[in-house]
C-alpha atoms as a PDB file:
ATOM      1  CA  UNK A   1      11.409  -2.010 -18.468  1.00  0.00           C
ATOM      2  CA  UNK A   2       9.983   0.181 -21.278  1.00  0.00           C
ATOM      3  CA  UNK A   3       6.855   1.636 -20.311  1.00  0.00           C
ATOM      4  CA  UNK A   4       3.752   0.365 -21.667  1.00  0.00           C
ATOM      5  CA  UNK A   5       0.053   2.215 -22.152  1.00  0.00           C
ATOM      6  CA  UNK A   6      -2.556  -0.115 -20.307  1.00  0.00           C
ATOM      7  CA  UNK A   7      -6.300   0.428 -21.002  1.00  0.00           C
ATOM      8  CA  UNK A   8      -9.140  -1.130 -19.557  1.00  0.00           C
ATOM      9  CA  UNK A   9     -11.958  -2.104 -21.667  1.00  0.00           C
ATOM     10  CA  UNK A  10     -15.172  -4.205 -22.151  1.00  0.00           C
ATOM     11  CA  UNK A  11     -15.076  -7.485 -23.585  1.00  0.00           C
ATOM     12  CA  UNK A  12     -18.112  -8.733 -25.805  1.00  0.00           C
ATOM     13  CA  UNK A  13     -18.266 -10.947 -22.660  1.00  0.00           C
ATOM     14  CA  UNK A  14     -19.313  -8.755 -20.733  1.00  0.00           C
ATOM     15  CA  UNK A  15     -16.014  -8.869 -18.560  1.00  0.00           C
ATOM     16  CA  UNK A  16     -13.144  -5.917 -18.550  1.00  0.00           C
ATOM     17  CA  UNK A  17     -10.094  -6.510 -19.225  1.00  0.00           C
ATOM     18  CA  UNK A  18      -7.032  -4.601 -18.355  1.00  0.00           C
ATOM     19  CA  UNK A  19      -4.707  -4.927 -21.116  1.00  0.00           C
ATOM     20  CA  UNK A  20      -1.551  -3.328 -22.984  1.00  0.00           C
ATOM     21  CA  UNK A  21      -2.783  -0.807 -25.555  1.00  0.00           C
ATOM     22  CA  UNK A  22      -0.924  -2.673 -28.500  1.00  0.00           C
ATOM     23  CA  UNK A  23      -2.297  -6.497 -27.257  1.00  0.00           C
ATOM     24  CA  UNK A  24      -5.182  -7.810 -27.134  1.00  0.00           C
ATOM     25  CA  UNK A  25      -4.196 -10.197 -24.423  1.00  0.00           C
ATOM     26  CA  UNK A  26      -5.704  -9.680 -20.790  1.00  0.00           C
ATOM     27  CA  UNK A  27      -3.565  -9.043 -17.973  1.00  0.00           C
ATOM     28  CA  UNK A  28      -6.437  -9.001 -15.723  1.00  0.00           C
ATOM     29  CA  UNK A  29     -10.347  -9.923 -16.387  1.00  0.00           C
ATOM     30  CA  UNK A  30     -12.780  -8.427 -13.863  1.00  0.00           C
ATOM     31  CA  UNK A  31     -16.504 -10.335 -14.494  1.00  0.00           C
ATOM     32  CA  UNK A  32     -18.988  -9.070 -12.310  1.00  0.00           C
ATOM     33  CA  UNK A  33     -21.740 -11.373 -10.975  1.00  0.00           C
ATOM     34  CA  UNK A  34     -25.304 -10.677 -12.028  1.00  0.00           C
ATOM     35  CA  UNK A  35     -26.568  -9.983  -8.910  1.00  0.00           C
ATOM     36  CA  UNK A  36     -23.873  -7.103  -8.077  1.00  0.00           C
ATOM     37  CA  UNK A  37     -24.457  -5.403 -12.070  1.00  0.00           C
ATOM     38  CA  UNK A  38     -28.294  -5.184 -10.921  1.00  0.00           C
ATOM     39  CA  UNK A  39     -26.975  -3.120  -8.006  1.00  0.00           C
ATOM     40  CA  UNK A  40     -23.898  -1.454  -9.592  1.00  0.00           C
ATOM     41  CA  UNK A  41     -25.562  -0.398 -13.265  1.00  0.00           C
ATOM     42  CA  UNK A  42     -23.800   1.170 -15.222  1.00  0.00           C
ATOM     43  CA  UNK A  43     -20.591   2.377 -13.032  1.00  0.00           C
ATOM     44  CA  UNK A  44     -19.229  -1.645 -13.076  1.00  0.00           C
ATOM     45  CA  UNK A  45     -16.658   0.222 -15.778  1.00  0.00           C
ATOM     46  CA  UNK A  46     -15.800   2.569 -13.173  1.00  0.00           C
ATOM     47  CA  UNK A  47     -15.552   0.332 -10.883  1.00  0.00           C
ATOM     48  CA  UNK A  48     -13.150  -1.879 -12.248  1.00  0.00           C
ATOM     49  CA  UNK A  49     -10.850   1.283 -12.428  1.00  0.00           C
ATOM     50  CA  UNK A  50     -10.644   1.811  -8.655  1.00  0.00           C
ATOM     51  CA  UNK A  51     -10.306  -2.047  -8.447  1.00  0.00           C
ATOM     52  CA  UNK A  52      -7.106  -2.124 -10.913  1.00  0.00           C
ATOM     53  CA  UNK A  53      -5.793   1.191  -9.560  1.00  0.00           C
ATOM     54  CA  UNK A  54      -5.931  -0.331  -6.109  1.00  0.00           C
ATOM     55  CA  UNK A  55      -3.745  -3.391  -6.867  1.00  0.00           C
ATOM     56  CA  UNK A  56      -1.374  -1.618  -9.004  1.00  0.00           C
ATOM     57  CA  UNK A  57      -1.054   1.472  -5.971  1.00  0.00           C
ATOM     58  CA  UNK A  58      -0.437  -2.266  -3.621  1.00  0.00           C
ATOM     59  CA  UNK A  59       2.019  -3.478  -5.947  1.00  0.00           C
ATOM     60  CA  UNK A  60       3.906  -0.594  -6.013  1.00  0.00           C
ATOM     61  CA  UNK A  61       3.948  -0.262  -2.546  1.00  0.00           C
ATOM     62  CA  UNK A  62       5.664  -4.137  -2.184  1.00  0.00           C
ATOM     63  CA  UNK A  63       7.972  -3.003  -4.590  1.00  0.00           C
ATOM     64  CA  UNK A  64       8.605   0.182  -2.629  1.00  0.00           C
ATOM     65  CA  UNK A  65       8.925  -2.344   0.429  1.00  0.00           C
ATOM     66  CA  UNK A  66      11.611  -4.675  -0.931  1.00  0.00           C
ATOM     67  CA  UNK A  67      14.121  -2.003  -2.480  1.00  0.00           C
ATOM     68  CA  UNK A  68      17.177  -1.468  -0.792  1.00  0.00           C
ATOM     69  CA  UNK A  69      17.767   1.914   0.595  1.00  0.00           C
ATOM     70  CA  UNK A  70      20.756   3.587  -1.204  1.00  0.00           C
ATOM     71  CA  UNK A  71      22.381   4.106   2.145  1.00  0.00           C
ATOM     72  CA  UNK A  72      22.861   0.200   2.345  1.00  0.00           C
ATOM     73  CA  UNK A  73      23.600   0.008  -0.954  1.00  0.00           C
ATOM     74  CA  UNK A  74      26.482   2.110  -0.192  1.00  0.00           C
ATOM     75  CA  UNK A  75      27.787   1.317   2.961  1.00  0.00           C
ATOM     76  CA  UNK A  76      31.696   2.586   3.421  1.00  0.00           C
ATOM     77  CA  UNK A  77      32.914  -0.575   5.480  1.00  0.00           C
ATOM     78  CA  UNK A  78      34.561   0.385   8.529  1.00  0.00           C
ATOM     79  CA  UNK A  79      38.339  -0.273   8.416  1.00  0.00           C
ATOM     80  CA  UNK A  80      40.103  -0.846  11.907  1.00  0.00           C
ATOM     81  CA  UNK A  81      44.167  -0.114  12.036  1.00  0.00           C
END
């Protein structure tokens, strides 16, 4: 899979959206209640960052999880004469 630039950025919204650098399409949209943007200000931006970096650090880690190990991948079968 070619890699792809992501950015995160504020939608007119309101919401941020996590999205490939060359589409305008959201992978993700992070909207913030009211309440919480009273309390958070103006770090909501930054916040979404640790948010996405968390689930993409979790994803990789499944990923990670699921791979074979190369020594299975490789096994020499045992051959009995």
């Amino acid at each position: 899979m070619p890699l792809t630039r992501l950015e995160l950025v504020m939608l007119d919204t309101g919401e941020i959206a996590l999205r490939r650098s060359d589409d305008d399409a959201a992978l993700v949209e992070i909207k913030f209640a009211q309440e919480l943007l009273d309390f958070i200000a103006d770090d909501q931006l930054d916040i979404a960052k640790v948010m996405i970096d968390a689930g993409i650090a979790r994803v990789t880690e499944l990923q990670s999880e699921s791979a074979p190990i190369a020594d299975e991948l490789f096994e020499t079968p045992s051959t009995l004469h």
